[in-house]
N, C-alpha and C. Protein backbone atom coordinates (compact mmCIF):
# COMPACT_ATOMS: atom_id res chain seq x y z
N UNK A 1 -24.10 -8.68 -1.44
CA UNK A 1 -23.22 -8.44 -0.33
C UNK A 1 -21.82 -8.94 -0.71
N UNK A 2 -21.00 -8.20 -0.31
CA UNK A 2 -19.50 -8.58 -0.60
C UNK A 2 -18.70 -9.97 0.72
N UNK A 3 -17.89 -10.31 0.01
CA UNK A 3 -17.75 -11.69 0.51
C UNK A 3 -16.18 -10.54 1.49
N UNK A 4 -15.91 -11.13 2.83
CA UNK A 4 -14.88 -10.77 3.35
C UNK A 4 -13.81 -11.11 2.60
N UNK A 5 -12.43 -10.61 2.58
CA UNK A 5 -11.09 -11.04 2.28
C UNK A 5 -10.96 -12.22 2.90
N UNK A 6 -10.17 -13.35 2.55
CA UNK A 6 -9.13 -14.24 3.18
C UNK A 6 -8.98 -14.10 4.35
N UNK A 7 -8.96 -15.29 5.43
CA UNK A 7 -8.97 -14.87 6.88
C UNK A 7 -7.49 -14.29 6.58
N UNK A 8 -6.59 -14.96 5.95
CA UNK A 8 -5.04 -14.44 6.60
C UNK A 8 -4.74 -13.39 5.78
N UNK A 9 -5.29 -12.56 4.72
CA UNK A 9 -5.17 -11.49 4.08
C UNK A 9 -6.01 -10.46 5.11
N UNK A 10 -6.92 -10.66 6.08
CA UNK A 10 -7.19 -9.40 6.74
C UNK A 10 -6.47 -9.12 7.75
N UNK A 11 -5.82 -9.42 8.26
CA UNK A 11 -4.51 -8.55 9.10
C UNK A 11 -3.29 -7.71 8.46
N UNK A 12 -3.61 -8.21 6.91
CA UNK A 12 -2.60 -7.63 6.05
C UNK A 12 -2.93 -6.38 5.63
N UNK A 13 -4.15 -6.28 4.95
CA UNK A 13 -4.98 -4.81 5.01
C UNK A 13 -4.99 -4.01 6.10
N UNK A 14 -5.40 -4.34 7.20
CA UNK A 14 -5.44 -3.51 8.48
C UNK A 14 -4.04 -2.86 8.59
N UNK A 15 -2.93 -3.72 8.31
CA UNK A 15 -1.25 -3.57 9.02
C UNK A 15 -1.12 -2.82 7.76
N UNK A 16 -1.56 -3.10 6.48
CA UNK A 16 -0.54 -1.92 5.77
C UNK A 16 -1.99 -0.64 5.45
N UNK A 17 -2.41 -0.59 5.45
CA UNK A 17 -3.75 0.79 5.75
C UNK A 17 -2.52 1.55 6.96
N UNK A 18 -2.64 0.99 7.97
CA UNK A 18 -2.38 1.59 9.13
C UNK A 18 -0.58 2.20 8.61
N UNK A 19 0.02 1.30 8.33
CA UNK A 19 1.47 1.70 7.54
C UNK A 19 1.43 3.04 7.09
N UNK A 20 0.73 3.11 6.30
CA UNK A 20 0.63 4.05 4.96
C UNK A 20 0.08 5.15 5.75
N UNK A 21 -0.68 5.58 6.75
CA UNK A 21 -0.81 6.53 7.39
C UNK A 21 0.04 7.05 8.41
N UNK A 22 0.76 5.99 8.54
CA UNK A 22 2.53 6.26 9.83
C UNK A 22 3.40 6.98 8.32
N UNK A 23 2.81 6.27 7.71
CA UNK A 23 4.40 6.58 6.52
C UNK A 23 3.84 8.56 5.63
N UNK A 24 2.79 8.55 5.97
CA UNK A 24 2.33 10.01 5.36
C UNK A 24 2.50 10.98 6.75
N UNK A 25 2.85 10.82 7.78
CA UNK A 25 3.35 11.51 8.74
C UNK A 25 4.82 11.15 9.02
N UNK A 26 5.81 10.20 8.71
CA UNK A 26 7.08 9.65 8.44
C UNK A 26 7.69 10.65 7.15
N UNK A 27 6.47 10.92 6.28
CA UNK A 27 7.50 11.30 5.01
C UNK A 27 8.13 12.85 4.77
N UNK A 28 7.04 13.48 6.14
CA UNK A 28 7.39 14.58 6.10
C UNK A 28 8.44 14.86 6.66
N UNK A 29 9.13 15.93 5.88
CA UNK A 29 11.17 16.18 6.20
C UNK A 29 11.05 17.18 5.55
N UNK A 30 12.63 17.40 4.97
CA UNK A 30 13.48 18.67 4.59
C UNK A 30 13.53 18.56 2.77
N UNK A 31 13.31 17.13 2.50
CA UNK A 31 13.87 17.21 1.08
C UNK A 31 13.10 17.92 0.16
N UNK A 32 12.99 17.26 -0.94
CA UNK A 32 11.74 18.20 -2.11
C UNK A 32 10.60 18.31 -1.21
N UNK A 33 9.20 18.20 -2.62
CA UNK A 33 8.30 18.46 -1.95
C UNK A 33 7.20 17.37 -3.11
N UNK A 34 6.65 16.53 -2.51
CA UNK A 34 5.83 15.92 -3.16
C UNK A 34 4.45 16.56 -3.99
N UNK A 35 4.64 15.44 -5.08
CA UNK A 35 3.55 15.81 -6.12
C UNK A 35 2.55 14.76 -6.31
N UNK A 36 1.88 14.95 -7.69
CA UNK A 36 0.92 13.95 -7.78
C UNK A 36 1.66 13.10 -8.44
N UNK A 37 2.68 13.42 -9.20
CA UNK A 37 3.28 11.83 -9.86
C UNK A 37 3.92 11.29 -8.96
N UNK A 38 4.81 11.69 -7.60
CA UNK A 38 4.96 10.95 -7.37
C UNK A 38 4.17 9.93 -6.16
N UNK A 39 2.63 10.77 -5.94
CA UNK A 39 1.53 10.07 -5.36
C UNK A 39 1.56 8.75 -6.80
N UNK A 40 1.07 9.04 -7.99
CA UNK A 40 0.97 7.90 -8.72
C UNK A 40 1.90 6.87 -9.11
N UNK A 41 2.92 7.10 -8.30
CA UNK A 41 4.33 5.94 -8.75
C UNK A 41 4.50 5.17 -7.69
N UNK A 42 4.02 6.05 -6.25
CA UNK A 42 4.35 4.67 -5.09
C UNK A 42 3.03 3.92 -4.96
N UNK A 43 1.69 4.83 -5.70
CA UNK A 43 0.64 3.50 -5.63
C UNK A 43 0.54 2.24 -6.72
N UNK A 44 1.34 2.88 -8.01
CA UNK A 44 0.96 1.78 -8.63
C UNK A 44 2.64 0.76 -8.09
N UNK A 45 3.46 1.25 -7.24
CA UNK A 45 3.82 0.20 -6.95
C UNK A 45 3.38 -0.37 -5.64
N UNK A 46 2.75 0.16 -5.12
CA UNK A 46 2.01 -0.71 -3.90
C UNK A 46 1.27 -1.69 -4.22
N UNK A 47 0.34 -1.13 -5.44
CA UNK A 47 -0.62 -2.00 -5.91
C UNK A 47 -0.17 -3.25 -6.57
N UNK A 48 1.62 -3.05 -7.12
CA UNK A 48 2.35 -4.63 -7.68
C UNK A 48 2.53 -5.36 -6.53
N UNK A 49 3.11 -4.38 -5.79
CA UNK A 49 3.12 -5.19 -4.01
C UNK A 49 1.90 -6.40 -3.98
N UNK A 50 1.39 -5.86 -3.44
CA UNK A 50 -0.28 -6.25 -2.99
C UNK A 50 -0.36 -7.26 -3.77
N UNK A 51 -0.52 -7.04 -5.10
CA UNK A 51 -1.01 -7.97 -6.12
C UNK A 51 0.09 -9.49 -5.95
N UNK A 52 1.18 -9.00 -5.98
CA UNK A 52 2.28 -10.30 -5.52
C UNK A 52 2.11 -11.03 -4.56
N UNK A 53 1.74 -10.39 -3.55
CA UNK A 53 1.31 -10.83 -2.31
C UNK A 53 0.40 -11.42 -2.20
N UNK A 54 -0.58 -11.29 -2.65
CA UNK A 54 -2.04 -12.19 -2.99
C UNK A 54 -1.95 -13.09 -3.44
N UNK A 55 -0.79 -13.27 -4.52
CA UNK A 55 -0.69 -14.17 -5.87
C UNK A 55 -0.39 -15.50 -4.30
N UNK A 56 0.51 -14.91 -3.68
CA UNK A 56 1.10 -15.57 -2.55
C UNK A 56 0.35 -16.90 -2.04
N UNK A 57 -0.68 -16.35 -1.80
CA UNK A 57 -2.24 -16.62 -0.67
C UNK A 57 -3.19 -17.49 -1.33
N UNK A 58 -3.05 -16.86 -2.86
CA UNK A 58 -4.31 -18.02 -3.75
C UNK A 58 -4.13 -19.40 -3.16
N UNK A 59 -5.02 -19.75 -2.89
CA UNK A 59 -5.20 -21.36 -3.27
C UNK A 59 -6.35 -21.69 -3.83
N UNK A 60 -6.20 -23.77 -3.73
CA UNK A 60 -7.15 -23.98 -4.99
C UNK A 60 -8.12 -24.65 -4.32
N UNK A 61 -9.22 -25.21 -4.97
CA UNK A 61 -10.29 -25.66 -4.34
C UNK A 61 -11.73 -24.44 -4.81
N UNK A 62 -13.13 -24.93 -4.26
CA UNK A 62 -14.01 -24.18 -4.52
C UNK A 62 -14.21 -22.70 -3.50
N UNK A 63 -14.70 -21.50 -4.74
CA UNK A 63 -14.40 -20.32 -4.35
C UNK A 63 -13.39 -19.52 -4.12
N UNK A 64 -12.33 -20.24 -5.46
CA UNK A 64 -10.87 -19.44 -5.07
C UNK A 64 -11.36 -18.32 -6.36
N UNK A 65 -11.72 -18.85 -7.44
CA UNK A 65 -12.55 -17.32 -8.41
C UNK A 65 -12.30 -16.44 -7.38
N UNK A 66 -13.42 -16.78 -6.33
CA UNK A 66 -14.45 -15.41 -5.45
C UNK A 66 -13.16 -14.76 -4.91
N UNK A 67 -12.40 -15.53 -4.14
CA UNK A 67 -11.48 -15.30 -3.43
C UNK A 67 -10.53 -14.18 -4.40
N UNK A 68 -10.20 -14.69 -5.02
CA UNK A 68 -9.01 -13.76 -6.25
C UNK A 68 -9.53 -12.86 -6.30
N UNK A 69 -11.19 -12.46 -6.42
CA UNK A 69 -11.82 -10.96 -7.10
C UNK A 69 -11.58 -10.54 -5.51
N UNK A 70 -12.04 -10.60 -4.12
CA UNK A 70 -11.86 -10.20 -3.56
C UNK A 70 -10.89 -9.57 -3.24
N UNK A 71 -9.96 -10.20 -3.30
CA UNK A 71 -8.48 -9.75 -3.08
C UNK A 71 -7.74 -8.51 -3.81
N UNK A 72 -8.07 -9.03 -5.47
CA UNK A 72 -7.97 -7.99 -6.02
C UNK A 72 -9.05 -6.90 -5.69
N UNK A 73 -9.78 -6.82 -5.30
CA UNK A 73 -11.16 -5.53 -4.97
C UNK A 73 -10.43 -5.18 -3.76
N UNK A 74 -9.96 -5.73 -2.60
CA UNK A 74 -9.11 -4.82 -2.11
C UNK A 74 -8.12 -4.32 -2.21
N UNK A 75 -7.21 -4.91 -3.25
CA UNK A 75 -6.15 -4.25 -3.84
C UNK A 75 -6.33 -2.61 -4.08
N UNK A 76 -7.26 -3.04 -5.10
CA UNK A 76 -8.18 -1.90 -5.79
C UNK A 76 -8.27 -0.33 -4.42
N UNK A 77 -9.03 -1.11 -3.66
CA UNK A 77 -9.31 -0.18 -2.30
C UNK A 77 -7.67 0.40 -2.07
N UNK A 78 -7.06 -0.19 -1.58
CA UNK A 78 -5.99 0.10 -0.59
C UNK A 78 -5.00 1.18 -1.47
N UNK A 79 -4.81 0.80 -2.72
CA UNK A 79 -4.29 1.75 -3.84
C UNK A 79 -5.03 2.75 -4.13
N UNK A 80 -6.22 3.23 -4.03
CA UNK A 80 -7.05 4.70 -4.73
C UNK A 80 -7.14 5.03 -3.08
N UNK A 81 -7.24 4.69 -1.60
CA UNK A 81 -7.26 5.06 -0.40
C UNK A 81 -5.85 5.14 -0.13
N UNK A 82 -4.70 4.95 -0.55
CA UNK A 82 -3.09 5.44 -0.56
C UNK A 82 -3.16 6.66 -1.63
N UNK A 83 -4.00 6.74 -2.37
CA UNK A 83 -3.74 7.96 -3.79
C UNK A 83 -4.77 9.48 -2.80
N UNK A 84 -5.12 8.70 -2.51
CA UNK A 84 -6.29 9.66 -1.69
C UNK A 84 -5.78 10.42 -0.51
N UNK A 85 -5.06 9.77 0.05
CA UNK A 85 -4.05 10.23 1.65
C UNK A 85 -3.46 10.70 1.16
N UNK A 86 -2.63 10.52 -0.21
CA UNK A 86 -1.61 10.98 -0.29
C UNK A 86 -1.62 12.23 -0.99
N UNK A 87 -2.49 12.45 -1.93
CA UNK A 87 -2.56 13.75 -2.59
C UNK A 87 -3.53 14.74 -1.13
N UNK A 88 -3.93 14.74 -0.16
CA UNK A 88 -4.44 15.17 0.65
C UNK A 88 -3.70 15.73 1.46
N UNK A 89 -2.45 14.61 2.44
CA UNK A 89 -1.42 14.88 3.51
C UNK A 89 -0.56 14.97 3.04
N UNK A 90 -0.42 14.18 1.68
CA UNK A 90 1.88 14.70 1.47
C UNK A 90 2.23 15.91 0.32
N UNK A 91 1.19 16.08 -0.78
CA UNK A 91 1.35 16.73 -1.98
C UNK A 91 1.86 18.55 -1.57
N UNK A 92 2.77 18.89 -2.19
CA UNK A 92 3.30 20.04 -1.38
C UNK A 92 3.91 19.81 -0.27
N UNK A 93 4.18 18.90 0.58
CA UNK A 93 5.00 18.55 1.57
C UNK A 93 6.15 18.23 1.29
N UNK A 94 7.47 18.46 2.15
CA UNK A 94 8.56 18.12 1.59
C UNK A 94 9.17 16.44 2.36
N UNK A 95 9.67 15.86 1.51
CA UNK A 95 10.28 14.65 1.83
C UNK A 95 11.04 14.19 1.38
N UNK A 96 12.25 13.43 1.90
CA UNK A 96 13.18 12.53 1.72
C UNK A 96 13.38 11.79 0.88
N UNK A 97 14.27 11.43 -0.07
CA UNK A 97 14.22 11.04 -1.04
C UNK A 97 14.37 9.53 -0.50
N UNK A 98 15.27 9.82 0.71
CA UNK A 98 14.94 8.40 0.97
C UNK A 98 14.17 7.32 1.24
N UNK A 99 13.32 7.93 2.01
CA UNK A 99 12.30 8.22 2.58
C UNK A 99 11.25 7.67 1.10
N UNK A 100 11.25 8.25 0.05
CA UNK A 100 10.58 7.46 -1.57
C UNK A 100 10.98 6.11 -1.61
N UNK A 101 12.37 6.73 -1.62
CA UNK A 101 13.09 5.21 -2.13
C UNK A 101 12.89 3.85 -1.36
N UNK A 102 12.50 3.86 0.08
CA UNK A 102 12.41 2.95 0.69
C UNK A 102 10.88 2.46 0.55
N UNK A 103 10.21 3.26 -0.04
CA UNK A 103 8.38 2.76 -0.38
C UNK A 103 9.00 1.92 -1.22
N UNK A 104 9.66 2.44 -2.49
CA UNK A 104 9.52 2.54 -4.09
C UNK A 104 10.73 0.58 -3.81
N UNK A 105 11.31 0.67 -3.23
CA UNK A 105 11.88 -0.25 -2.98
C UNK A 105 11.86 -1.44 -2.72
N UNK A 106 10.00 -1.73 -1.82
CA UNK A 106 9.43 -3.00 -1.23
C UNK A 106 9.44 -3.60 -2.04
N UNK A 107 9.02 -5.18 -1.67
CA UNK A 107 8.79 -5.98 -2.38
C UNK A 107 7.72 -6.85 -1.26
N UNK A 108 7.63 -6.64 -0.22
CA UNK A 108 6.19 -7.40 0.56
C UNK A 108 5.71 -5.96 1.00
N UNK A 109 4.06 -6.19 1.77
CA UNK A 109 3.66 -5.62 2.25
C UNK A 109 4.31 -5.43 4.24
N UNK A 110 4.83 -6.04 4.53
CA UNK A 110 5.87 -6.06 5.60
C UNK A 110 6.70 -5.03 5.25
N UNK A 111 7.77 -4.89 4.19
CA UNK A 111 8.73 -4.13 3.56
C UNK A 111 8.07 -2.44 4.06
N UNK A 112 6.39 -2.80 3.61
CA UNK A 112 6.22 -1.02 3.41
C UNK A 112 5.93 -0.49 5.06
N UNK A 113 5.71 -1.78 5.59
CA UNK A 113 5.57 -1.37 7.22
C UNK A 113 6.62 -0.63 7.65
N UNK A 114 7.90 -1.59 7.33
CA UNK A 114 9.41 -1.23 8.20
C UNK A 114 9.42 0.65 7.11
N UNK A 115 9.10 0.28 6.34
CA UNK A 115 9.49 1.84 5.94
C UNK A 115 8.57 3.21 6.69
N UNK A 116 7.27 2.83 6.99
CA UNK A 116 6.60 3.69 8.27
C UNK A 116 6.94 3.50 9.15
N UNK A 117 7.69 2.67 9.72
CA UNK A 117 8.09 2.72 11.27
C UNK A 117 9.57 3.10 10.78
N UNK A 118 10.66 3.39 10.12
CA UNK A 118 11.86 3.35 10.27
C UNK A 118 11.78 5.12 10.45
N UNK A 119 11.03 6.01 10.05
CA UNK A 119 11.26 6.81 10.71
C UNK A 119 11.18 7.78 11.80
């Protein structure tokens, strides 16, 4: 059986899951039209996101191992379930470059919120 995330890393999953599905109905506009590279450029930077963010949260003591694989195993999740939405709802859709740039831009998982709600 898999061990839950971090109590204070599961509101973080929930809030950016939920993001990333505001932001695949946010991204649709007038500009180009999305592809799969650039599905594979805002996950593997989500996934530096994430991973920074975690680095955040480690602490020490017994079961931080467990803790780290967890974290990273949802990393894992939240990046191939953003590659998955996204080649599904945005690929052939047209969007904003800005609209990229403000994913491609974060640096917390907060960051990628304000970019699903800013539009």
């Amino acid at each position: 059986m898999r061990s839950p995330p971090p109590r204070l890393l599961r509101p973080r999953v929930l809030a950016s899951l939920a993001a990333c599905g505001a932001l695949a109905v946010a991204l649709t506009g007038c500009g180009r039209k999305v592809n799969d590279a650039d599905c594979r450029k805002i996950a593997d930077h989500l996934g530096e996101v994430w991973t920074a963010e975690a680095k955040s949260e480690e602490t020490d003591g017994p079961g931080k191992e467990k803790a780290v694989d967890v974290i990273r195993q949802e990393g894992d999740r939240f990046t191939r379930d953003w590659m998955e939405g996204c080649k599904r709802d945005l690929v052939g859709k047209r969007v904003e470059e800005k609209d990229l740039g403000c994913l491609l831009g974060t640096k917390t998982m907060a960051d990628v919120q304000k970019c699903a709600e800013a539009e």
